[in-house]
PDB file of N, CA and C in Angstrom:
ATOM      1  N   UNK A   1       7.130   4.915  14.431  1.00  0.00           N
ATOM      2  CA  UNK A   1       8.106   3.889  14.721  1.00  0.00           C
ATOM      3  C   UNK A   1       8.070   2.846  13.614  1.00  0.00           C
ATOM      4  N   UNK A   2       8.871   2.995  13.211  1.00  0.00           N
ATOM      5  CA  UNK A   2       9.609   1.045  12.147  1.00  0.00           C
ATOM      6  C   UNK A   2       9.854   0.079  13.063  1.00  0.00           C
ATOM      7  N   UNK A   3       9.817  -0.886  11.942  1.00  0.00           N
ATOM      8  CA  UNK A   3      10.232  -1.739  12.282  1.00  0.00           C
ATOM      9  C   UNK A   3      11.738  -2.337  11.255  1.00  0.00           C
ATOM     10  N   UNK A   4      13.150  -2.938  12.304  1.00  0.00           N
ATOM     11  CA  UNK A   4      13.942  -2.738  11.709  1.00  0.00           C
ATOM     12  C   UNK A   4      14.250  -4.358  11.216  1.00  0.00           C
ATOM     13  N   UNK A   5      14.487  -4.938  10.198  1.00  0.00           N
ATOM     14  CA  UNK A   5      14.446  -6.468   9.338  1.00  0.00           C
ATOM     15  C   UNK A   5      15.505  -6.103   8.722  1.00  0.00           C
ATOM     16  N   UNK A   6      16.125  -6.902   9.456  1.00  0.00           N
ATOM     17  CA  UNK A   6      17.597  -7.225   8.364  1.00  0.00           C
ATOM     18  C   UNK A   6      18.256  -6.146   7.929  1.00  0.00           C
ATOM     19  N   UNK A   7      18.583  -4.722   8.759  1.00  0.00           N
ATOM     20  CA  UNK A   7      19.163  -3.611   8.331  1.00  0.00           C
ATOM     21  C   UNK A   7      18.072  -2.642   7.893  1.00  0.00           C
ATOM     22  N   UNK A   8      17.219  -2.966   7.609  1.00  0.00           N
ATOM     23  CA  UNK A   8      16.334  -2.147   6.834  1.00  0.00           C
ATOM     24  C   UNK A   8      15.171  -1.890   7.924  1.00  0.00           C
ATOM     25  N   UNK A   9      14.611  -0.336   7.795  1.00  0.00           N
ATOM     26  CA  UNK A   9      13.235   0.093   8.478  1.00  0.00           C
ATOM     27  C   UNK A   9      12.544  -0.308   7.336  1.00  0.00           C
ATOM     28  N   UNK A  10      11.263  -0.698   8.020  1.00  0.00           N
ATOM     29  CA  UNK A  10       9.923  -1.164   7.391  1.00  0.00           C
ATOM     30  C   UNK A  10       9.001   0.040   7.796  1.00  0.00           C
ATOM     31  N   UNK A  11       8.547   0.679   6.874  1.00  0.00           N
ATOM     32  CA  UNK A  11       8.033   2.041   6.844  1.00  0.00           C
ATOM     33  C   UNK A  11       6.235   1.300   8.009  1.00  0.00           C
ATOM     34  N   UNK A  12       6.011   2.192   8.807  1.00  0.00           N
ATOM     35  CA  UNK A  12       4.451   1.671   8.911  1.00  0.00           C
ATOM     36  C   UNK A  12       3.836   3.277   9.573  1.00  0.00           C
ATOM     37  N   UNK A  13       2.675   2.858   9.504  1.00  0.00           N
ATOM     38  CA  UNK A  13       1.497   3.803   9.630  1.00  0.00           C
ATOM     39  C   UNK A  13       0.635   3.977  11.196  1.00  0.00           C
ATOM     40  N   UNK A  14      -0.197   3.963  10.931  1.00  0.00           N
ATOM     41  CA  UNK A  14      -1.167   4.279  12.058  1.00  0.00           C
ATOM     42  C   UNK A  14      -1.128   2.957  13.198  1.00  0.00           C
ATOM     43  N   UNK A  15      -1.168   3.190  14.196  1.00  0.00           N
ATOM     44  CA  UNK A  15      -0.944   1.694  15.277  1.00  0.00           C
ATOM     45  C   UNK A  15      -0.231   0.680  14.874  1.00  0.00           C
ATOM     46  N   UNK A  16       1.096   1.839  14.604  1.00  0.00           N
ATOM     47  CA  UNK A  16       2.194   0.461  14.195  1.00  0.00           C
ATOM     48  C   UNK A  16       2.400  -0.494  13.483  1.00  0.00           C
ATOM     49  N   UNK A  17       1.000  -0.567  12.305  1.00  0.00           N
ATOM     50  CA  UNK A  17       1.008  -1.374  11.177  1.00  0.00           C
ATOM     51  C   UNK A  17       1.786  -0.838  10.165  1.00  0.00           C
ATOM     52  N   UNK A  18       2.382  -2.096   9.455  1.00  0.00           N
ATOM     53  CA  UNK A  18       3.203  -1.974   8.572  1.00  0.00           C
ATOM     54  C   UNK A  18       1.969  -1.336   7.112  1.00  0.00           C
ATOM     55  N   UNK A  19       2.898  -0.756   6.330  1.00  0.00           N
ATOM     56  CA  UNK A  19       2.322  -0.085   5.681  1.00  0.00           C
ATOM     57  C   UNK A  19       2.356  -1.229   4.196  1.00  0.00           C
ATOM     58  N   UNK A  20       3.224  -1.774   3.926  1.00  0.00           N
ATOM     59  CA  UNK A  20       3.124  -2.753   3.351  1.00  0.00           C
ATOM     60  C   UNK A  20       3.250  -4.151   3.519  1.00  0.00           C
ATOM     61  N   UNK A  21       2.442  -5.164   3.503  1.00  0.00           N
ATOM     62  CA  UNK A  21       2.427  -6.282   4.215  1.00  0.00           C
ATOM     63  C   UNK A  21       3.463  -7.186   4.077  1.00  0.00           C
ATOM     64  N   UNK A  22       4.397  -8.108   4.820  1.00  0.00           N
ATOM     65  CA  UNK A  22       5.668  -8.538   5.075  1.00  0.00           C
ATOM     66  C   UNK A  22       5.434 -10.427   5.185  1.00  0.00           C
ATOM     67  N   UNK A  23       5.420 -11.142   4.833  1.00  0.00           N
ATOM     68  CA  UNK A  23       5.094 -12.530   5.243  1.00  0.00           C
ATOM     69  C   UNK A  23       6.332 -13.012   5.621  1.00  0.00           C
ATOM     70  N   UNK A  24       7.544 -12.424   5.949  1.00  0.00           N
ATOM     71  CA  UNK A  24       9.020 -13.578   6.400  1.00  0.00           C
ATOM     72  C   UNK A  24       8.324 -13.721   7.860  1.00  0.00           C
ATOM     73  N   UNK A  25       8.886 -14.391   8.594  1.00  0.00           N
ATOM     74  CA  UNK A  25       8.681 -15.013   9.821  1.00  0.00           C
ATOM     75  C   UNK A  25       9.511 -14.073  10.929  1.00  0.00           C
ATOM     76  N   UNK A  26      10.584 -13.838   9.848  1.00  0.00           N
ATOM     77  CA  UNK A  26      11.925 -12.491  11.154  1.00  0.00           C
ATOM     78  C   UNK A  26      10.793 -11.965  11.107  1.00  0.00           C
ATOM     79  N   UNK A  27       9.894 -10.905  10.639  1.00  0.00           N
ATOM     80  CA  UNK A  27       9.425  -9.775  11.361  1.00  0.00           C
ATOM     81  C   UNK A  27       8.078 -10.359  12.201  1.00  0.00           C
ATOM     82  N   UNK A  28       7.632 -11.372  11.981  1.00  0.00           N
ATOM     83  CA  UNK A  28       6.508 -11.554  13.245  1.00  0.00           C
ATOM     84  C   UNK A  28       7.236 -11.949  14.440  1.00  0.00           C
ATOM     85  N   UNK A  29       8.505 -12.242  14.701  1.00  0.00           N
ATOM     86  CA  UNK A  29       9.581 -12.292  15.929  1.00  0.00           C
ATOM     87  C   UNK A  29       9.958 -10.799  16.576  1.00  0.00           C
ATOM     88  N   UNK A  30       9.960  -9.475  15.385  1.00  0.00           N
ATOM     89  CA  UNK A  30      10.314  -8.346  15.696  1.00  0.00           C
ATOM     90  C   UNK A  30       9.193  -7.822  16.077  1.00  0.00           C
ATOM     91  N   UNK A  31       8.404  -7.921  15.861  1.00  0.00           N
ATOM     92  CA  UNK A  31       6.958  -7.228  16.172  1.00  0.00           C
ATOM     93  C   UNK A  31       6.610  -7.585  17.283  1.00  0.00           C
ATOM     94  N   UNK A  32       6.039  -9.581  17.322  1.00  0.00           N
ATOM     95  CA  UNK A  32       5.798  -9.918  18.771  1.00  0.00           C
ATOM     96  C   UNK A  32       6.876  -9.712  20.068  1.00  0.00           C
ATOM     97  N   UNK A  33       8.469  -9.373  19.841  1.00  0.00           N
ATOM     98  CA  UNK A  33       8.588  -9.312  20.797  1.00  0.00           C
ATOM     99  C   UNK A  33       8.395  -7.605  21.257  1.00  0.00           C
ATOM    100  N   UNK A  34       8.183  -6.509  20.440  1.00  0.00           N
ATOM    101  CA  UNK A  34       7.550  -5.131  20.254  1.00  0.00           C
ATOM    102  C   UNK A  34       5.990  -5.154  21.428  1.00  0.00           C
ATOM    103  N   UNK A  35       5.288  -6.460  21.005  1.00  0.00           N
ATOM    104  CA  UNK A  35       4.079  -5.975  21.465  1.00  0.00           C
ATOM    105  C   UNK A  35       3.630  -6.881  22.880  1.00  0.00           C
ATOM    106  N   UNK A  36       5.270  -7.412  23.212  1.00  0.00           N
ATOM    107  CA  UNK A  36       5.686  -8.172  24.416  1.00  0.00           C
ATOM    108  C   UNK A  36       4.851  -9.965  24.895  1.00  0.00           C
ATOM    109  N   UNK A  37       4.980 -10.511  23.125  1.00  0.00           N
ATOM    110  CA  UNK A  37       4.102 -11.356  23.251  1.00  0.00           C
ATOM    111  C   UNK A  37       5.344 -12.771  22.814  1.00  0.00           C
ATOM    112  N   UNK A  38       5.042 -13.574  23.902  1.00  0.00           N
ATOM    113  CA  UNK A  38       5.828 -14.769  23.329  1.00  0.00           C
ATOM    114  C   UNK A  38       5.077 -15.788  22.299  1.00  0.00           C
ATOM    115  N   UNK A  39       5.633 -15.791  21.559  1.00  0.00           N
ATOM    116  CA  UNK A  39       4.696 -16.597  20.298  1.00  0.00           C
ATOM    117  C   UNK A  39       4.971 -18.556  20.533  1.00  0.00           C
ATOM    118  N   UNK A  40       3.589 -18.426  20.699  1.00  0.00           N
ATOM    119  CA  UNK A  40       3.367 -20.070  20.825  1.00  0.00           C
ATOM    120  C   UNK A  40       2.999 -21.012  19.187  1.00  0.00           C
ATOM    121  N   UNK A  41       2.946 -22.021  19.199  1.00  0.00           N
ATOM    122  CA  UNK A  41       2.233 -22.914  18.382  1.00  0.00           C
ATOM    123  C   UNK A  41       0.461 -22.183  17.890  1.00  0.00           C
ATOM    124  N   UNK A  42       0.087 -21.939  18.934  1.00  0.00           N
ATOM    125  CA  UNK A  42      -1.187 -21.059  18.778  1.00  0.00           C
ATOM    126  C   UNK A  42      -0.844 -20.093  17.859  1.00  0.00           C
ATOM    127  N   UNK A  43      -0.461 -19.328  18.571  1.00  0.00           N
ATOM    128  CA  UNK A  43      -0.184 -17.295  17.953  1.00  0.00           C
ATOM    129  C   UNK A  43       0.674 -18.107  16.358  1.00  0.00           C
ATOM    130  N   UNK A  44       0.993 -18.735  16.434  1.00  0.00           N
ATOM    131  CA  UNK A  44       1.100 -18.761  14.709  1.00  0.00           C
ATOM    132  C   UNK A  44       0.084 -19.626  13.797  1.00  0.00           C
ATOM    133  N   UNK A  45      -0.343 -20.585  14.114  1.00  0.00           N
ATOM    134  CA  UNK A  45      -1.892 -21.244  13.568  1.00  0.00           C
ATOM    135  C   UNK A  45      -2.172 -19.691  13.155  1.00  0.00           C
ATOM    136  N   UNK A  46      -2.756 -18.987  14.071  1.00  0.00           N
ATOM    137  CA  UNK A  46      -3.320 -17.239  13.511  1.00  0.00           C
ATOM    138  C   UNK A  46      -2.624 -16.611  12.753  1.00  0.00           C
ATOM    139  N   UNK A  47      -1.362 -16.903  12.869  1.00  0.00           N
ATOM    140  CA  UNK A  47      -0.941 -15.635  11.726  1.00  0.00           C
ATOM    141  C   UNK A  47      -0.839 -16.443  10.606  1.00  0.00           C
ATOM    142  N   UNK A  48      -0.336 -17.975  10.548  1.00  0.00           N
ATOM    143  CA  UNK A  48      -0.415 -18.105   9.075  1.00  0.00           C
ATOM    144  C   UNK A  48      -2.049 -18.374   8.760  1.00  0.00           C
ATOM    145  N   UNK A  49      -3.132 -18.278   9.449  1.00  0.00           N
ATOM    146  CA  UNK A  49      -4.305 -18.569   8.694  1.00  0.00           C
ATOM    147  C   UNK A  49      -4.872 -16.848   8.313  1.00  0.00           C
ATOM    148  N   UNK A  50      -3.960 -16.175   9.388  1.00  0.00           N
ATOM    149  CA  UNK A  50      -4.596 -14.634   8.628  1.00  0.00           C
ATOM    150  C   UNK A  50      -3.750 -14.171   7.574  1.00  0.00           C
ATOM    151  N   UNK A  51      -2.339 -14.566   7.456  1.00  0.00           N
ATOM    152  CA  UNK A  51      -1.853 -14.267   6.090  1.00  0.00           C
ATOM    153  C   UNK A  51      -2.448 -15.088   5.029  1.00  0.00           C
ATOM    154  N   UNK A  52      -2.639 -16.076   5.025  1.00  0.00           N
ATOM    155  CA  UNK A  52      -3.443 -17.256   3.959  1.00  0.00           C
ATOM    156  C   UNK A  52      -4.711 -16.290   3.468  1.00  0.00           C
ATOM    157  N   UNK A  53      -5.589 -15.706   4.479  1.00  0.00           N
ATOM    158  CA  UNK A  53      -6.763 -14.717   4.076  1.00  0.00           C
ATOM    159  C   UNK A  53      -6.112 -13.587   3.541  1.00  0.00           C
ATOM    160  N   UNK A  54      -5.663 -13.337   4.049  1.00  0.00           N
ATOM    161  CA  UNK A  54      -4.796 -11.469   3.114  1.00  0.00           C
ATOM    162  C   UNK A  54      -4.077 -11.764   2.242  1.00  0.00           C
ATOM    163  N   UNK A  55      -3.813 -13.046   1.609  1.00  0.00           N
ATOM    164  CA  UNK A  55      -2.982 -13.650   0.239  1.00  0.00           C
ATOM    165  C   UNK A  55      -4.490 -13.806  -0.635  1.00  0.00           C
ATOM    166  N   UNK A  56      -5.731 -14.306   0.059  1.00  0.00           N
ATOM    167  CA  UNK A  56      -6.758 -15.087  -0.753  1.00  0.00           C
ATOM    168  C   UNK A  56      -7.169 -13.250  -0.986  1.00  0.00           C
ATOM    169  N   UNK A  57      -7.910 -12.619   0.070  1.00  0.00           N
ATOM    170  CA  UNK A  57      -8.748 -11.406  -0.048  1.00  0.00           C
ATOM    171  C   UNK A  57      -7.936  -9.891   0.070  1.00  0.00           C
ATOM    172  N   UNK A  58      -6.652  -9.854   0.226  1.00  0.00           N
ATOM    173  CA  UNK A  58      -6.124  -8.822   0.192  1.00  0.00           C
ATOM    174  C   UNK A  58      -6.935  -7.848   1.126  1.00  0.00           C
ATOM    175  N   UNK A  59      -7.066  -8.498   2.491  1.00  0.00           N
ATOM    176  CA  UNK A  59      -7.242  -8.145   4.007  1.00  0.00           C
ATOM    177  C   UNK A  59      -7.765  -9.107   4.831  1.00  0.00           C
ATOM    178  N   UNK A  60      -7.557  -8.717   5.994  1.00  0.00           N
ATOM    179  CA  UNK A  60      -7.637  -9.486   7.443  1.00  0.00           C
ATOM    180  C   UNK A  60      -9.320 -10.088   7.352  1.00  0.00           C
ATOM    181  N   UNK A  61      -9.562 -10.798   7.849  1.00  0.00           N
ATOM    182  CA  UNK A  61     -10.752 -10.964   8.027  1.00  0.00           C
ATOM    183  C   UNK A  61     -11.880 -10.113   9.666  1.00  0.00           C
ATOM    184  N   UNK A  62     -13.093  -9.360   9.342  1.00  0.00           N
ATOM    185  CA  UNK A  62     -12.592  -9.394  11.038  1.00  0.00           C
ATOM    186  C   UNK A  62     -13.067 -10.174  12.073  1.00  0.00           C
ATOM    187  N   UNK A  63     -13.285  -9.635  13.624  1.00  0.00           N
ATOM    188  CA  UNK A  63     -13.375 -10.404  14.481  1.00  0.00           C
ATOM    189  C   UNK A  63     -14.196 -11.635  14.224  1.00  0.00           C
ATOM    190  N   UNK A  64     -15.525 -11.617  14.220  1.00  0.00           N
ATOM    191  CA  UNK A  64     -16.544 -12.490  14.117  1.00  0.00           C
ATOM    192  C   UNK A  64     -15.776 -13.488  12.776  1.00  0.00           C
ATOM    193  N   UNK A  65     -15.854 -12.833  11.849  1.00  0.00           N
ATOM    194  CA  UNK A  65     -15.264 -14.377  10.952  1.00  0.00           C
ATOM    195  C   UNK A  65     -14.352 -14.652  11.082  1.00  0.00           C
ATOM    196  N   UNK A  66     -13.308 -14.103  11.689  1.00  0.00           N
ATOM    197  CA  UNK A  66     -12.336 -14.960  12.219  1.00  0.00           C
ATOM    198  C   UNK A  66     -12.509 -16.322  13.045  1.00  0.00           C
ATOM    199  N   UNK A  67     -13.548 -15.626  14.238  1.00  0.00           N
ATOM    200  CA  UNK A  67     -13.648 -17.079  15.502  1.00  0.00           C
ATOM    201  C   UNK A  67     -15.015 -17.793  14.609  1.00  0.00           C
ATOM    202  N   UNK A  68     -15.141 -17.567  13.622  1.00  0.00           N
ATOM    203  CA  UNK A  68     -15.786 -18.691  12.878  1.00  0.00           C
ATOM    204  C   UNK A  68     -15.369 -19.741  11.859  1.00  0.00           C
ATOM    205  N   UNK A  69     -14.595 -19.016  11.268  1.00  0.00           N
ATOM    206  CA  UNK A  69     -13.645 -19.664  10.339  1.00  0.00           C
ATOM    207  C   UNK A  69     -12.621 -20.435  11.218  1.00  0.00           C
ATOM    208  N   UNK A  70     -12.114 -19.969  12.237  1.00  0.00           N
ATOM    209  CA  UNK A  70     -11.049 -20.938  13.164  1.00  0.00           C
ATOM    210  C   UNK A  70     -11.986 -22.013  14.011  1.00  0.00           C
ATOM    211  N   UNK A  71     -13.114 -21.594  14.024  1.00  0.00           N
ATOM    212  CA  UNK A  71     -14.166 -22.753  14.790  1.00  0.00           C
ATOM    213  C   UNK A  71     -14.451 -23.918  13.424  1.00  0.00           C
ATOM    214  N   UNK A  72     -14.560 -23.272  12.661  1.00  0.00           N
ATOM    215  CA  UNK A  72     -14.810 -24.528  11.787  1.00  0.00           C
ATOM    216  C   UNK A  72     -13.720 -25.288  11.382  1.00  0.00           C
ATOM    217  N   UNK A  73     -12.374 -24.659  11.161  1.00  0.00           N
ATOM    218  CA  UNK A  73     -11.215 -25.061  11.142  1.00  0.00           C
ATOM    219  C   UNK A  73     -10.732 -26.598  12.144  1.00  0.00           C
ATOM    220  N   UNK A  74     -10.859 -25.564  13.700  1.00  0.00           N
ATOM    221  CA  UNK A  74     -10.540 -26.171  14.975  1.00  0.00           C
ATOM    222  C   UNK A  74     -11.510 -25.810  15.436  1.00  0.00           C
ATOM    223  N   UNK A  75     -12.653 -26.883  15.390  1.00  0.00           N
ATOM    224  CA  UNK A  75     -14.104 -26.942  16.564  1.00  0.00           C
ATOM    225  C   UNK A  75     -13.645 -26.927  17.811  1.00  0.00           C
ATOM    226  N   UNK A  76     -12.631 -28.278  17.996  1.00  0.00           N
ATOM    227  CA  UNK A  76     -12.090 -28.019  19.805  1.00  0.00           C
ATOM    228  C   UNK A  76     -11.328 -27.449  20.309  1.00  0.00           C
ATOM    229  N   UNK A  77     -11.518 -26.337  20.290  1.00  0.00           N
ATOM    230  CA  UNK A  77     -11.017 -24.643  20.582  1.00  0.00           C
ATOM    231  C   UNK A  77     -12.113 -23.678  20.688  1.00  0.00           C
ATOM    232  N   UNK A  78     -12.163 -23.281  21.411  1.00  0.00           N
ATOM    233  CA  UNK A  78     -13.147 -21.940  21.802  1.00  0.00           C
ATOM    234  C   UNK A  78     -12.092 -20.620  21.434  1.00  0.00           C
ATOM    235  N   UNK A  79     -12.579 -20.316  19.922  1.00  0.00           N
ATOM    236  CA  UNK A  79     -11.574 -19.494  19.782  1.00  0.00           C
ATOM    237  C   UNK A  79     -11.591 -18.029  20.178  1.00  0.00           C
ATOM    238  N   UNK A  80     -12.908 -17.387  20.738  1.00  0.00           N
ATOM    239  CA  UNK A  80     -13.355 -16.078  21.028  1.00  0.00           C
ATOM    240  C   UNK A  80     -12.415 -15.985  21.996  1.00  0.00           C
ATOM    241  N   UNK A  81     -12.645 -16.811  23.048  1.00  0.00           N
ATOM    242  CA  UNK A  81     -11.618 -17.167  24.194  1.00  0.00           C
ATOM    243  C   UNK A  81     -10.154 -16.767  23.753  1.00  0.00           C
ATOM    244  N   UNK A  82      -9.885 -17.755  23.326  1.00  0.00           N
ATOM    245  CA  UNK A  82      -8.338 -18.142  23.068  1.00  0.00           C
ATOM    246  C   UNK A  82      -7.855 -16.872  21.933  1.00  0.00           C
ATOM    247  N   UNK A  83      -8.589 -16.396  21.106  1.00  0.00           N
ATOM    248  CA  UNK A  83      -7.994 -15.244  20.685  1.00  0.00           C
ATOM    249  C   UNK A  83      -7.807 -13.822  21.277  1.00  0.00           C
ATOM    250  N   UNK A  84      -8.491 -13.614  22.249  1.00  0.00           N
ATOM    251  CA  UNK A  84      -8.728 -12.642  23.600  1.00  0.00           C
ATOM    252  C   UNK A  84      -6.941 -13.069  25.023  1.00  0.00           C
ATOM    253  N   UNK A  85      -6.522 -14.291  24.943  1.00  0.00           N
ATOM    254  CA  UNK A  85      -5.789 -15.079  25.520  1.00  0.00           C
ATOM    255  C   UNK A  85      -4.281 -15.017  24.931  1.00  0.00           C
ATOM    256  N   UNK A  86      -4.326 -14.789  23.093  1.00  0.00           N
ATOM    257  CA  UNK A  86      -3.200 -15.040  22.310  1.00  0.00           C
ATOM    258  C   UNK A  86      -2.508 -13.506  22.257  1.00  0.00           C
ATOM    259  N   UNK A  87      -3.902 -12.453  22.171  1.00  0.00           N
ATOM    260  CA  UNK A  87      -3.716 -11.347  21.538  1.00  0.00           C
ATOM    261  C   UNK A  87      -4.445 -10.341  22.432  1.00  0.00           C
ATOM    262  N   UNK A  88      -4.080  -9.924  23.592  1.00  0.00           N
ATOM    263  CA  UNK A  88      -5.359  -8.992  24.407  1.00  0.00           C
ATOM    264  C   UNK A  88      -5.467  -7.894  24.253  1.00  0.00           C
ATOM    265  N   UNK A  89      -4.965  -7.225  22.903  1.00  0.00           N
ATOM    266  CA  UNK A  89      -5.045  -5.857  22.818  1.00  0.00           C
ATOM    267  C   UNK A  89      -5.775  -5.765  21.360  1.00  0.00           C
ATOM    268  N   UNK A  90      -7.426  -6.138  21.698  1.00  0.00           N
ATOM    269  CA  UNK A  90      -7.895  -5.913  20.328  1.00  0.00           C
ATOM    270  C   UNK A  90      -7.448  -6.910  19.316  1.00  0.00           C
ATOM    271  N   UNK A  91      -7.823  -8.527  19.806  1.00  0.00           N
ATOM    272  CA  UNK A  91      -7.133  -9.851  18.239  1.00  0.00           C
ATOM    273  C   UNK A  91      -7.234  -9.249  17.225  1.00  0.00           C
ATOM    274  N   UNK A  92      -8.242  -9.201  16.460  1.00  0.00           N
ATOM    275  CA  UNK A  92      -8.158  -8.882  14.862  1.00  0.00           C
ATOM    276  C   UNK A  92      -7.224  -8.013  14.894  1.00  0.00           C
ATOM    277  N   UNK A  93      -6.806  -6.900  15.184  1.00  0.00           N
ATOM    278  CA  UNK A  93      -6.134  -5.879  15.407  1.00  0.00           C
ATOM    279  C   UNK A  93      -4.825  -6.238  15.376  1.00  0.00           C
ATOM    280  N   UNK A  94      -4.328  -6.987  16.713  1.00  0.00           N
ATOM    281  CA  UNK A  94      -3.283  -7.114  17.285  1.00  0.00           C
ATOM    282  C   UNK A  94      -2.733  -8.579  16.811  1.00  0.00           C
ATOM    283  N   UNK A  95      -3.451  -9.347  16.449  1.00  0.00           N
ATOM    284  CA  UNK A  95      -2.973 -10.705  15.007  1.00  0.00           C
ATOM    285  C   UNK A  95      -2.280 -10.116  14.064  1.00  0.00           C
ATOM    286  N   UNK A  96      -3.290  -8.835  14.011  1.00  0.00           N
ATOM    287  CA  UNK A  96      -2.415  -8.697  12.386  1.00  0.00           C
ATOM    288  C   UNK A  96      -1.456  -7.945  12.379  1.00  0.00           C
ATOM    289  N   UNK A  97      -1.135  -7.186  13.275  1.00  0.00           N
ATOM    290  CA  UNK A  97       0.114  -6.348  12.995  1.00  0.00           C
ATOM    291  C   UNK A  97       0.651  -7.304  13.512  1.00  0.00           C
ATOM    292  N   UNK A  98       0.816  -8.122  14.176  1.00  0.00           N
ATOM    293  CA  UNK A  98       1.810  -9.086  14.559  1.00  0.00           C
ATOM    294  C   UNK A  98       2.372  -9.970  13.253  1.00  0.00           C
ATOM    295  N   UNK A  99       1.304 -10.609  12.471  1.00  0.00           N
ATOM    296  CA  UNK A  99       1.405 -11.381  11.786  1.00  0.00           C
ATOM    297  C   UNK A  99       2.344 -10.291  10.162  1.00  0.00           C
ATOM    298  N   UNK A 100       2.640  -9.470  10.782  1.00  0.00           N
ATOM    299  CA  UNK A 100       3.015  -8.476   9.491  1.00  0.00           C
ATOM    300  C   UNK A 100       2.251  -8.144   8.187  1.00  0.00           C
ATOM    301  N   UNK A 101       1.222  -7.862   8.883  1.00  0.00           N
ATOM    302  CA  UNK A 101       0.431  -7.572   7.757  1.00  0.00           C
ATOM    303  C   UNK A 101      -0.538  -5.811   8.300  1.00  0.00           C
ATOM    304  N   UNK A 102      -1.077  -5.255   6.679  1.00  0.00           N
ATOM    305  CA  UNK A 102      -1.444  -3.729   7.086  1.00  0.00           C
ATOM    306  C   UNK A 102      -2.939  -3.772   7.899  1.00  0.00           C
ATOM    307  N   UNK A 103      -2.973  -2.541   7.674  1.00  0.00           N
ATOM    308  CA  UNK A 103      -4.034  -2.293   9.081  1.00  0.00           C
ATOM    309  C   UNK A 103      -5.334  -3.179   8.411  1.00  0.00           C
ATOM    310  N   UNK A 104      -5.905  -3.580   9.530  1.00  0.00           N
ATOM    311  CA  UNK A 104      -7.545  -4.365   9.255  1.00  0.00           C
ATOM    312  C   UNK A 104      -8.227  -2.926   8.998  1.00  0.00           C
ATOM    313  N   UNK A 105      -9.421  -3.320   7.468  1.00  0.00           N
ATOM    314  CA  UNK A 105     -10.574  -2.615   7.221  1.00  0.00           C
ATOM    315  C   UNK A 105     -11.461  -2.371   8.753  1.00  0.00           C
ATOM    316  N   UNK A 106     -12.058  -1.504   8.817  1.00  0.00           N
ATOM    317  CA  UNK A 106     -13.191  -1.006   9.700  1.00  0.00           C
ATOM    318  C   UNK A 106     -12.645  -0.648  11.459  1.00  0.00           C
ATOM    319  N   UNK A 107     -13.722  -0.614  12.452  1.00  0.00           N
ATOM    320  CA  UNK A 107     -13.360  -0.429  13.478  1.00  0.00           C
ATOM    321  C   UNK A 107     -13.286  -1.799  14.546  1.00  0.00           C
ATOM    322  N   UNK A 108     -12.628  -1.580  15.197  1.00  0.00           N
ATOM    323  CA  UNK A 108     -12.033  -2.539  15.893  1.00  0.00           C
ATOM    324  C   UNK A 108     -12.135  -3.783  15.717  1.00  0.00           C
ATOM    325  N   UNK A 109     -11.748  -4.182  14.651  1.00  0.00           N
ATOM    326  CA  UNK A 109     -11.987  -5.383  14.011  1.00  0.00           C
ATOM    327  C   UNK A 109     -13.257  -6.274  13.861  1.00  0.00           C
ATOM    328  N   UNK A 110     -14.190  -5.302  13.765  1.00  0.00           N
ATOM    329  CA  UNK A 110     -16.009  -5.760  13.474  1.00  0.00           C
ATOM    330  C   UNK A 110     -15.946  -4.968  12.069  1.00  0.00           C
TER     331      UNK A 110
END
């Protein structure tokens, strides 16, 4: 399955990740509403701080440094929580194909 932006399929791969990473904002609207998620003020803090990492390292960060890097970011946030809350199908995982970006290195985002 593609994803369709502006006339055009966006080729993707394995669990629906895009195969090449996308930063417009239309496709994290096409995706989240794909993975039946209404996007808050939250769910984007995450995607632009995980595209900001896949611009710096050319990939996702995973789970654990994520809710560390967003803890040091935003201390008053329990983010293990709240990323389990934003994204319940696997965060690292499910951030990032949301956030239009390709599949996270390793297994289930550890």
């Amino acid at each position: 399955m593609g994803y369709i932006l502006n006339g055009e399929e966006l080729e993707t791969g394995e669990e629906d990740f895009l195969l090449e990473a996308n930063f417009s904002d239309e496709i994290v609207e096409i995706i989240a509403a794909a993975e039946k998620i209404n996007l808050t003020d939250e769910h984007w803090q995450v995607i632009n701080y995980l595209r900001d990492k896949y611009r710096e390292d050319g990939h996702t960060p995973n789970f654990r440094a994520m809710v560390a890097e967003l803890d040091e970011m935003h201390p008053e946030t329990d983010w293990k929580k709240k990323l389990y809350e934003l994204f319940p199908s696997q965060p690292a995982r499910q951030a990032a194909r949301v956030s239009g970006l390709t599949k996270p290195y390793g297994k289930g985002g550890y």
